[in-house]
PDB file of N, CA and C in Angstrom:
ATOM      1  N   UNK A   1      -9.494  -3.931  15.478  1.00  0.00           N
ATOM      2  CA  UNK A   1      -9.424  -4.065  14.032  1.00  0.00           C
ATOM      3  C   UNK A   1      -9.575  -5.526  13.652  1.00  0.00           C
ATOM      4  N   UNK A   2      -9.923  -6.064  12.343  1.00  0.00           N
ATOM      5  CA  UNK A   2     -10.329  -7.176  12.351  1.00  0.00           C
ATOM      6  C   UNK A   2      -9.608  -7.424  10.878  1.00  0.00           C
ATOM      7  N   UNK A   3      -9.909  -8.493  10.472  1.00  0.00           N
ATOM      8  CA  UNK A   3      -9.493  -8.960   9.196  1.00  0.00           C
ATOM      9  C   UNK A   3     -10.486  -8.403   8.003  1.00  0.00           C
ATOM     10  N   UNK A   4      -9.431  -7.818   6.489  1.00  0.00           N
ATOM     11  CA  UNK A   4     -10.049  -7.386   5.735  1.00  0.00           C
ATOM     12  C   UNK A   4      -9.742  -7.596   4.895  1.00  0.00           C
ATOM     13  N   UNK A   5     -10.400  -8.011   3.406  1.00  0.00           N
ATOM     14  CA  UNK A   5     -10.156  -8.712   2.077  1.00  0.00           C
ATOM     15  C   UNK A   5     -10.050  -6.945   1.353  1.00  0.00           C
ATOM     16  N   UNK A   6      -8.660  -7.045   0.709  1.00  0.00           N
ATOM     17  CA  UNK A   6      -8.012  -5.766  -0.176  1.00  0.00           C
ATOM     18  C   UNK A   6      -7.851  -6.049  -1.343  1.00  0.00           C
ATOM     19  N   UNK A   7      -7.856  -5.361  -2.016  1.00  0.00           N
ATOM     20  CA  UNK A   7      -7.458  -5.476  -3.652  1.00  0.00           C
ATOM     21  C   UNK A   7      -6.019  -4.233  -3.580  1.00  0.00           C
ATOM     22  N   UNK A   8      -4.785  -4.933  -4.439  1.00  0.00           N
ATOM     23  CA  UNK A   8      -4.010  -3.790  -4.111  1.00  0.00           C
ATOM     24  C   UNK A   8      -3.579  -3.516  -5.518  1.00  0.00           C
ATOM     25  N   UNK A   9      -3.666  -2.208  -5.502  1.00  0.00           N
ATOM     26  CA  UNK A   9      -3.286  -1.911  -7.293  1.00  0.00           C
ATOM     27  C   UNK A   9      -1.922  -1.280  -7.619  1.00  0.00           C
ATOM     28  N   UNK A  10      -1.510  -1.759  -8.394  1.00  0.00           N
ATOM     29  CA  UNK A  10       0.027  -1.370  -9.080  1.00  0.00           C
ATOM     30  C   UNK A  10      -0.236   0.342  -9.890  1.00  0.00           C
ATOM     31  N   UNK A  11       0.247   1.313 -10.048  1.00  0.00           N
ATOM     32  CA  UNK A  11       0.918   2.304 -10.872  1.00  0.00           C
ATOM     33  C   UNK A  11       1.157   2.051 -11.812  1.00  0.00           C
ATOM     34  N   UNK A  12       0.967   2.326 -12.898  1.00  0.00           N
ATOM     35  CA  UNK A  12       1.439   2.174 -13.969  1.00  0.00           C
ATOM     36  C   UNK A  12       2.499   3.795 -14.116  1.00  0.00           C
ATOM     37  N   UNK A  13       2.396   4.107 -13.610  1.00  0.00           N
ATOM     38  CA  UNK A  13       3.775   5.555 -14.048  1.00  0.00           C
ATOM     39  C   UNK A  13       4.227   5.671 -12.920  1.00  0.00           C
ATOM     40  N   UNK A  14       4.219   5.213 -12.167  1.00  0.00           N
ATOM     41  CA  UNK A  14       5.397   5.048 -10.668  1.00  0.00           C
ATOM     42  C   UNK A  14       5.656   3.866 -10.204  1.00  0.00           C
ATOM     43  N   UNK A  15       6.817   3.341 -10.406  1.00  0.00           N
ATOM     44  CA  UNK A  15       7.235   2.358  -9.841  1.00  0.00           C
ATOM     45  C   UNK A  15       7.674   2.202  -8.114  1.00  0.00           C
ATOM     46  N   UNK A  16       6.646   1.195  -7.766  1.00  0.00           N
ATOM     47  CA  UNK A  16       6.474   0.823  -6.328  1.00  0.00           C
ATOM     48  C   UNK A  16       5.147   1.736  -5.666  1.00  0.00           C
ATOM     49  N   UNK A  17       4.885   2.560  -6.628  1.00  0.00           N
ATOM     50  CA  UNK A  17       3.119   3.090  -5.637  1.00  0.00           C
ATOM     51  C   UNK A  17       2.110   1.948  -6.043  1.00  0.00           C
ATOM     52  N   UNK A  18       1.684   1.811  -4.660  1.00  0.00           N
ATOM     53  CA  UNK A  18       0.117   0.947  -4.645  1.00  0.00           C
ATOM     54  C   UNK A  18      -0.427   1.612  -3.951  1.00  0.00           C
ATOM     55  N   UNK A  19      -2.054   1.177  -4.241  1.00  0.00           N
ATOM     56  CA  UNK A  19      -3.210   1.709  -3.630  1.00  0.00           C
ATOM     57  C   UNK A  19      -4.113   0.339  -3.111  1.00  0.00           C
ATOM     58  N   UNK A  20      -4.047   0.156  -1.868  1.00  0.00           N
ATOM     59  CA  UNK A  20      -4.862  -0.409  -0.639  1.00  0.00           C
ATOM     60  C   UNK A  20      -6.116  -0.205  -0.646  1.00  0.00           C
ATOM     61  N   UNK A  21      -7.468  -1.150  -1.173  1.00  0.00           N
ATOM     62  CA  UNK A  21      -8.307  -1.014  -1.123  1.00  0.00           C
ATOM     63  C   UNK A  21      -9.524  -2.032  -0.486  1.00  0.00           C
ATOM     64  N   UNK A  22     -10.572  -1.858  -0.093  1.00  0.00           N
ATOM     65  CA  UNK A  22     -11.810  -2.802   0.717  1.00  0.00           C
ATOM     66  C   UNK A  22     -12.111  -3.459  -0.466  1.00  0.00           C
ATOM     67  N   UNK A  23     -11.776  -4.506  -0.877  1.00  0.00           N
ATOM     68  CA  UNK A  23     -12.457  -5.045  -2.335  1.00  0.00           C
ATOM     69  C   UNK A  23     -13.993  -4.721  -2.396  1.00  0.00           C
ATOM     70  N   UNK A  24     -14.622  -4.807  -0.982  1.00  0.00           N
ATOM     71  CA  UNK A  24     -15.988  -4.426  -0.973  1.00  0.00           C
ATOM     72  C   UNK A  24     -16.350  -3.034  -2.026  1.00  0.00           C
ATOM     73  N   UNK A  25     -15.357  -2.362  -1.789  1.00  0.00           N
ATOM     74  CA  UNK A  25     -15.837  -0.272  -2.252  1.00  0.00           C
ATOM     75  C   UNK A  25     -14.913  -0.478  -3.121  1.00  0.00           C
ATOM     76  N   UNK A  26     -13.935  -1.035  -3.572  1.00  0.00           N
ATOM     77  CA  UNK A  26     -12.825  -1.241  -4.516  1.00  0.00           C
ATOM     78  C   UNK A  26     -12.148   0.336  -4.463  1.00  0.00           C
ATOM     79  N   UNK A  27     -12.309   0.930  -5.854  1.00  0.00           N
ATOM     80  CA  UNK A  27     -11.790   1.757  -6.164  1.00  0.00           C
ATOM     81  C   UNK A  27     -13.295   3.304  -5.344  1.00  0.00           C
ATOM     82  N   UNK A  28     -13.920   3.021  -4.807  1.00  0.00           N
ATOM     83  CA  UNK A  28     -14.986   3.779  -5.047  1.00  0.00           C
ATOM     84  C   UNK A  28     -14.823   5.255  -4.742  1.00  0.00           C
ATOM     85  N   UNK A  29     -13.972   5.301  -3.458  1.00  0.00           N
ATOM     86  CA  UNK A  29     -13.488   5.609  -2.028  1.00  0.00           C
ATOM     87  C   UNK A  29     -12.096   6.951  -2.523  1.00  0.00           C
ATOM     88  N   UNK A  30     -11.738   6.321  -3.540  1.00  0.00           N
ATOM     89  CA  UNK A  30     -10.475   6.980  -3.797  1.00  0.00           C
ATOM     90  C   UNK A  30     -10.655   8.118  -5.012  1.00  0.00           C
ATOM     91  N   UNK A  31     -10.161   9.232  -4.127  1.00  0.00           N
ATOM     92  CA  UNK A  31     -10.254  10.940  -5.114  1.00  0.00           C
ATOM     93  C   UNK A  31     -10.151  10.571  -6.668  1.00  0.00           C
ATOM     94  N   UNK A  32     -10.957  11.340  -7.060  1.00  0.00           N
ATOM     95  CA  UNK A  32     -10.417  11.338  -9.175  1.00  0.00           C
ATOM     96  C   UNK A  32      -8.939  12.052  -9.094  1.00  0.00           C
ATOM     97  N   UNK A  33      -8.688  13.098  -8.225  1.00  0.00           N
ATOM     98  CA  UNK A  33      -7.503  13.781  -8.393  1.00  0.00           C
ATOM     99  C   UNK A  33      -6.385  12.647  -8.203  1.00  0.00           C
ATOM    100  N   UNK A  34      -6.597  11.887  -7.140  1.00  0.00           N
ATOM    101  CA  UNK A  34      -5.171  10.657  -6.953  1.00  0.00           C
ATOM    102  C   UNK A  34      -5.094  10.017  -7.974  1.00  0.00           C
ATOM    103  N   UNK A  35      -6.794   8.906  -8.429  1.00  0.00           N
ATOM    104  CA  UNK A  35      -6.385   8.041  -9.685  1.00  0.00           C
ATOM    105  C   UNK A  35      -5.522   9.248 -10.804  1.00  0.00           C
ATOM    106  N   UNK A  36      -5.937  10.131 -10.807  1.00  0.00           N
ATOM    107  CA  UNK A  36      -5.175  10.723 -12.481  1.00  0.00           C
ATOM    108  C   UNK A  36      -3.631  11.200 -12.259  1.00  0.00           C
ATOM    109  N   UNK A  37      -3.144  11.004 -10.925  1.00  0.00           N
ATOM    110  CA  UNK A  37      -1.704  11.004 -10.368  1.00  0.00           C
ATOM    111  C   UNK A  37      -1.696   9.513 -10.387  1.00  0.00           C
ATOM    112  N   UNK A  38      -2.136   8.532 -10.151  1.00  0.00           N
ATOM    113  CA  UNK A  38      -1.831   7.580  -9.925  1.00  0.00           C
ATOM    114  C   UNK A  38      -1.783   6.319 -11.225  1.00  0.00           C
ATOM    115  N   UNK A  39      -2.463   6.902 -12.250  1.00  0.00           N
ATOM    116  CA  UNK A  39      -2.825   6.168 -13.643  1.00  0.00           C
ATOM    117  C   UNK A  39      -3.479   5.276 -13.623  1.00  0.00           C
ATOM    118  N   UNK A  40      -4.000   4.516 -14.414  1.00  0.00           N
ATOM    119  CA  UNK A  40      -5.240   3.339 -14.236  1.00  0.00           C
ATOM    120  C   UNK A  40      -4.668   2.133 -13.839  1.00  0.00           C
ATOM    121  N   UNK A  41      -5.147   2.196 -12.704  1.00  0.00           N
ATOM    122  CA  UNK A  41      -4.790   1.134 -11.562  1.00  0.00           C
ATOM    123  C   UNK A  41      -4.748  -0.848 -12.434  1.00  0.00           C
ATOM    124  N   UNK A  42      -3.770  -0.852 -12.120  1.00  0.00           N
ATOM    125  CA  UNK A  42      -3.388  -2.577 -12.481  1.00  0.00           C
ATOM    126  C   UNK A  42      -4.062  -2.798 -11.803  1.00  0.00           C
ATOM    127  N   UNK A  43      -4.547  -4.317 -11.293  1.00  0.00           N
ATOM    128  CA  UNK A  43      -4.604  -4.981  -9.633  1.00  0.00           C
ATOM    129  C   UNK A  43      -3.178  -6.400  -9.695  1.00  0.00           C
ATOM    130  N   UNK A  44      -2.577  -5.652  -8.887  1.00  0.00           N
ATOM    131  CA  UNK A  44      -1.646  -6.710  -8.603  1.00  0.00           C
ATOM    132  C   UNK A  44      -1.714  -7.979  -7.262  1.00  0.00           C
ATOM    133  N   UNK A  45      -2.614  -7.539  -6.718  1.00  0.00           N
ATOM    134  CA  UNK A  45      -3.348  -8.749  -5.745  1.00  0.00           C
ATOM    135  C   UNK A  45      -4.342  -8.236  -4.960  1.00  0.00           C
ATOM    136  N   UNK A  46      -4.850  -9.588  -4.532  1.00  0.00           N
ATOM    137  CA  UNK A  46      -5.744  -9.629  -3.558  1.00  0.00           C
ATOM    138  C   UNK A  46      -5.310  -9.869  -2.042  1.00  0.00           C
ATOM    139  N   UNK A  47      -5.441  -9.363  -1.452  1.00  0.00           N
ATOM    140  CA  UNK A  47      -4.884 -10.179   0.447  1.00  0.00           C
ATOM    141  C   UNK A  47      -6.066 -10.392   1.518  1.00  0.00           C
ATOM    142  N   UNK A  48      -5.919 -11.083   2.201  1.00  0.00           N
ATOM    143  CA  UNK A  48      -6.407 -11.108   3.514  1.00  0.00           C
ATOM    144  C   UNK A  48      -5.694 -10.137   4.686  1.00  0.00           C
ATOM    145  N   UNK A  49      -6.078  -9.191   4.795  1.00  0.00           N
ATOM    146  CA  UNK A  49      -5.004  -8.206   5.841  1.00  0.00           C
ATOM    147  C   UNK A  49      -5.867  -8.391   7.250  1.00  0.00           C
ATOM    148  N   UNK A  50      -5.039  -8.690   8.127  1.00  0.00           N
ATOM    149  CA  UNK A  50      -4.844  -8.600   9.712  1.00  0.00           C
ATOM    150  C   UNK A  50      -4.008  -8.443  10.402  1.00  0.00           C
ATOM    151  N   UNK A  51      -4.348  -7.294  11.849  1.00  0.00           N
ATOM    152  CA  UNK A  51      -2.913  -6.698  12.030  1.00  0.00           C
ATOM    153  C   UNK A  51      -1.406  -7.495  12.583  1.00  0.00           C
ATOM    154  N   UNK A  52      -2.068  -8.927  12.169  1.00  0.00           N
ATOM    155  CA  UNK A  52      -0.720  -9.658  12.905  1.00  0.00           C
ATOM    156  C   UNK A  52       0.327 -10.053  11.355  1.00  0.00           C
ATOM    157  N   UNK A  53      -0.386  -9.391  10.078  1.00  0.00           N
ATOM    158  CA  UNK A  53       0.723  -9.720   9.088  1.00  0.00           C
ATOM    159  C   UNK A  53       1.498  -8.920   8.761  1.00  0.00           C
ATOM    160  N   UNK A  54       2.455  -9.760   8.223  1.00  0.00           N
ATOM    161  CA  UNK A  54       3.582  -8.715   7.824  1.00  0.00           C
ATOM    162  C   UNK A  54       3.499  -7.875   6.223  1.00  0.00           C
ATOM    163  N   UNK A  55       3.796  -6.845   5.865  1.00  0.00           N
ATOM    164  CA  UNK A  55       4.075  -5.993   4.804  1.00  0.00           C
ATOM    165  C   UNK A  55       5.709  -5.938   4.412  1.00  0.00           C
ATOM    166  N   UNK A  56       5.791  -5.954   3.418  1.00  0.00           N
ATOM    167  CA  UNK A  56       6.960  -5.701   3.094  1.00  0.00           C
ATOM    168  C   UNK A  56       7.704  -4.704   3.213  1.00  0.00           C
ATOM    169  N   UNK A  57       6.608  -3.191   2.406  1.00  0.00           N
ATOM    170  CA  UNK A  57       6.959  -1.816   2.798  1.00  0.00           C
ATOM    171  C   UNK A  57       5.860  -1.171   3.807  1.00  0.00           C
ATOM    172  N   UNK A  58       5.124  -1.493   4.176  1.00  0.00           N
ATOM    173  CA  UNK A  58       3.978  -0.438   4.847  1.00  0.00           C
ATOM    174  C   UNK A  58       3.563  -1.901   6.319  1.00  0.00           C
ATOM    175  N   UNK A  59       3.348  -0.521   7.358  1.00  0.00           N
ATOM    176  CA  UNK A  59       2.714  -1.260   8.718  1.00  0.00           C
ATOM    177  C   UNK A  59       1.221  -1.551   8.434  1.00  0.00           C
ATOM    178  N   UNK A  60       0.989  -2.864   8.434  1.00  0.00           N
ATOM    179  CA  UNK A  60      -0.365  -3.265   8.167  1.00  0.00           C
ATOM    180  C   UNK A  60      -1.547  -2.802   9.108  1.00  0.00           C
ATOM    181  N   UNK A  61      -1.251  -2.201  10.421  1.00  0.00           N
ATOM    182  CA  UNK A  61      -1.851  -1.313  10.537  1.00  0.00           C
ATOM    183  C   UNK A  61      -2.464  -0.425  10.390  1.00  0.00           C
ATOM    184  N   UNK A  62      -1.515   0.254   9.803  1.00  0.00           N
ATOM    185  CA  UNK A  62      -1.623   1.783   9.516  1.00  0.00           C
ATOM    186  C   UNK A  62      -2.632   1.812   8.208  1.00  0.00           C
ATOM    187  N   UNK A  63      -1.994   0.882   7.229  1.00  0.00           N
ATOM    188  CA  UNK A  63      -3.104   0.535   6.554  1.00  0.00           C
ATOM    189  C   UNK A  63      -4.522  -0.233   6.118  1.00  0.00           C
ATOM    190  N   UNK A  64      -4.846  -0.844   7.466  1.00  0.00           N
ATOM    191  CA  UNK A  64      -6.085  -1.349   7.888  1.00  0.00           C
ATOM    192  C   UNK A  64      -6.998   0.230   8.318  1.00  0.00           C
ATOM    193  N   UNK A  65      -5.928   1.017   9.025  1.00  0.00           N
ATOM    194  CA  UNK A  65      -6.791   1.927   9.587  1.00  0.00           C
ATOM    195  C   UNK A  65      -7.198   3.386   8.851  1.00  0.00           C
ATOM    196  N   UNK A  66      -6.520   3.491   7.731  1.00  0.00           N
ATOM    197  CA  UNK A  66      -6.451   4.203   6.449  1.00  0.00           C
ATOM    198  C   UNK A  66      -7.548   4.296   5.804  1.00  0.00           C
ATOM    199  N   UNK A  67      -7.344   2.539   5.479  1.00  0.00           N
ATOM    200  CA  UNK A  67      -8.519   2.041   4.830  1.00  0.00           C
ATOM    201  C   UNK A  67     -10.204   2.277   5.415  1.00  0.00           C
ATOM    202  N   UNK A  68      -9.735   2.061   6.688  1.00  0.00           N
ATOM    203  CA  UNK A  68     -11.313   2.476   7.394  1.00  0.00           C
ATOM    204  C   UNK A  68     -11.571   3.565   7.246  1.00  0.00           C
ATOM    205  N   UNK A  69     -10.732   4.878   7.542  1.00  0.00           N
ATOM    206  CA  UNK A  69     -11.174   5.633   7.647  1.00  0.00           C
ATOM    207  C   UNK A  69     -11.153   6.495   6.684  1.00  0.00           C
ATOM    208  N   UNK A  70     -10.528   6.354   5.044  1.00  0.00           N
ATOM    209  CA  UNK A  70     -10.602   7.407   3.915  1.00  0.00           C
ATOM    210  C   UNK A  70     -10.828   6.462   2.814  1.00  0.00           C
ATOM    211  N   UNK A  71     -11.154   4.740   3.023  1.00  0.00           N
ATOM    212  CA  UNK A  71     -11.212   4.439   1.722  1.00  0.00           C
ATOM    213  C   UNK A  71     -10.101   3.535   1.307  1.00  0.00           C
ATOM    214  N   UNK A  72      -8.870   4.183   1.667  1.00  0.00           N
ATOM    215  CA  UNK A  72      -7.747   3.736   1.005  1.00  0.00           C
ATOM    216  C   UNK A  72      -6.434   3.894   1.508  1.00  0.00           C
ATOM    217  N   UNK A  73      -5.382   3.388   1.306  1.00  0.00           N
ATOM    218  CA  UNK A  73      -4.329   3.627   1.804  1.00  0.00           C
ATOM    219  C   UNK A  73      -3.414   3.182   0.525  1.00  0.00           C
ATOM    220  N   UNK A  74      -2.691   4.726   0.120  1.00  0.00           N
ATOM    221  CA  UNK A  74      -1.502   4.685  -0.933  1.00  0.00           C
ATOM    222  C   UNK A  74      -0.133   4.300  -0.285  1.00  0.00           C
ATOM    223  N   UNK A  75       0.852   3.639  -0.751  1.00  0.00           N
ATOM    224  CA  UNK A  75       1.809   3.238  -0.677  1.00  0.00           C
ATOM    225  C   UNK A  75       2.672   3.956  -1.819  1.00  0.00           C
ATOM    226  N   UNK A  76       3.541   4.486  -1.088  1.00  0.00           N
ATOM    227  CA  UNK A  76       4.796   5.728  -1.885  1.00  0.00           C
ATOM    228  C   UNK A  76       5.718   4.960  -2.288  1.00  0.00           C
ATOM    229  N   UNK A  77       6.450   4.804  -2.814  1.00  0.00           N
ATOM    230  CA  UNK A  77       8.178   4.686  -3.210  1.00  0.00           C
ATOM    231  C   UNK A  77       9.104   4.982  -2.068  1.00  0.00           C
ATOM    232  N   UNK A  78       9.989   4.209  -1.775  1.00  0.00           N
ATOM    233  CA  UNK A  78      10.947   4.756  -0.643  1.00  0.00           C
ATOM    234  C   UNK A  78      11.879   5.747  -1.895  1.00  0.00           C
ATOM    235  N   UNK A  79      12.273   6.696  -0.733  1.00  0.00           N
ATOM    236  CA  UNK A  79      13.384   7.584  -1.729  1.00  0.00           C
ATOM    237  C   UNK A  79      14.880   6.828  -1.720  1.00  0.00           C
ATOM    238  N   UNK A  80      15.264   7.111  -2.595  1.00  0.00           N
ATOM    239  CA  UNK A  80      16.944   6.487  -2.875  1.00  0.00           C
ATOM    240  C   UNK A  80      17.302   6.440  -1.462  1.00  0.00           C
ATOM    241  N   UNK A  81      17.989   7.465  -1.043  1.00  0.00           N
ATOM    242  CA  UNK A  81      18.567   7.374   0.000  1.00  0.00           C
ATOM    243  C   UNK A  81      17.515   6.681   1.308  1.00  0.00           C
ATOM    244  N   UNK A  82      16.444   6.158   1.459  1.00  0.00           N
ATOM    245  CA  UNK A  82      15.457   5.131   2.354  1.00  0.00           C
ATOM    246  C   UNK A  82      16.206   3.841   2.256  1.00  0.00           C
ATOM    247  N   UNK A  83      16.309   3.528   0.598  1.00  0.00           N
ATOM    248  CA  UNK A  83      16.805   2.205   0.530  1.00  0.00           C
ATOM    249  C   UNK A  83      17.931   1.826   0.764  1.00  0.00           C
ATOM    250  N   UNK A  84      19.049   2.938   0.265  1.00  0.00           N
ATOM    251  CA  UNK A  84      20.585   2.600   0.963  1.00  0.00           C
ATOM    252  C   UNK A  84      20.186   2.394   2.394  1.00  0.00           C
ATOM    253  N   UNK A  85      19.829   3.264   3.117  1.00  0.00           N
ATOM    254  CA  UNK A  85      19.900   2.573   4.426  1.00  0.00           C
ATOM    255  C   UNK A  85      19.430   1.485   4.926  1.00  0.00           C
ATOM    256  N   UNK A  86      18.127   1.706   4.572  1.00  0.00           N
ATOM    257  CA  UNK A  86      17.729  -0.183   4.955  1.00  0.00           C
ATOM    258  C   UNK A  86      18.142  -1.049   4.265  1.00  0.00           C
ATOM    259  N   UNK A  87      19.092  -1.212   3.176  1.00  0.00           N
ATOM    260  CA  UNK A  87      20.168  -1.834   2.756  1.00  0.00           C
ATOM    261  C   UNK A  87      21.388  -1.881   3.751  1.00  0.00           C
ATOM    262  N   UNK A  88      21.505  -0.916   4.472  1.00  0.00           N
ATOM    263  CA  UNK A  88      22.614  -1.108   5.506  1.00  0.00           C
ATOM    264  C   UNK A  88      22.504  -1.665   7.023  1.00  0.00           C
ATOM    265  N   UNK A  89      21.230  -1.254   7.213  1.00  0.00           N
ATOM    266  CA  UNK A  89      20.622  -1.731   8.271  1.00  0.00           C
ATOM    267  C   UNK A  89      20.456  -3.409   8.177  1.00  0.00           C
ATOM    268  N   UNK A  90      20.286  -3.916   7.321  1.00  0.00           N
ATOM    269  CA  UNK A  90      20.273  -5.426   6.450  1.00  0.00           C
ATOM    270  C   UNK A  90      21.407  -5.621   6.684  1.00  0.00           C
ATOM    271  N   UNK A  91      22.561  -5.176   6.614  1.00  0.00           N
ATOM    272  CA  UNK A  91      24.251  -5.814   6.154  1.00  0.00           C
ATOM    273  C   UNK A  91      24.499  -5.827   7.329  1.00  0.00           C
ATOM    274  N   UNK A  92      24.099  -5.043   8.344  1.00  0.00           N
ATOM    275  CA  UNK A  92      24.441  -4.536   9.569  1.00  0.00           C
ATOM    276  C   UNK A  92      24.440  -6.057  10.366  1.00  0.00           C
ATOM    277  N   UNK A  93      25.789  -6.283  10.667  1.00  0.00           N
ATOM    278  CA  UNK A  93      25.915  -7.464  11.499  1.00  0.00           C
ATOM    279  C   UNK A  93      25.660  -7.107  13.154  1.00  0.00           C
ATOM    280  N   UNK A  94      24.890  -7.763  13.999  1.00  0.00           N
ATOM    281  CA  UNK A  94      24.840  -7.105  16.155  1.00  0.00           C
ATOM    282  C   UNK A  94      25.561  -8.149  16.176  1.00  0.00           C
TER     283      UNK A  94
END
């Protein structure tokens, strides 16, 4: 896998979904059925993705390889109970 320039777009009716895209194909790649679940895409940045960076919520992997192979890679919302724990896992003193 190699390095790839993304455009990543914000939700406007779900807070914390993004959509992972090849700035090359942008939006091209991605179903009409998702955008109209997904609402008209903000762009909240641009990145350089390679698999040695870090993500905040998603394995940059997974979404390098997403991207190759459907276009795109959506990013969900953790559910309530996701975040208490990795809130605890955080507090968690070894």
């Amino acid at each position: 896998m190699e390095k790839k320039i993304c455009s990543v777009y914000r939700s406007p009716k779900e807070e914390g979904m993004y959509l992972y895209v090849d700035r090359k194909n942008d939006l091209k790649s991605v179903p009409e059925a998702l955008l109209k679940r997904f609402g008209k895409p903000e762009l909240a940045m641009t990145l350089v993705l390679t698999p040695e960076k870090k993500l905040a919520r998603a394995n940059v992997k997974r979404v390098l390889e997403m991207i190759e192979e459907q276009g795109f890679y959506l990013q969900i919302p953790p559910r309530p109970d996701e975040i208490m724990q990795e809130l605890r896992n955080k507090n968690t003193f070894m």
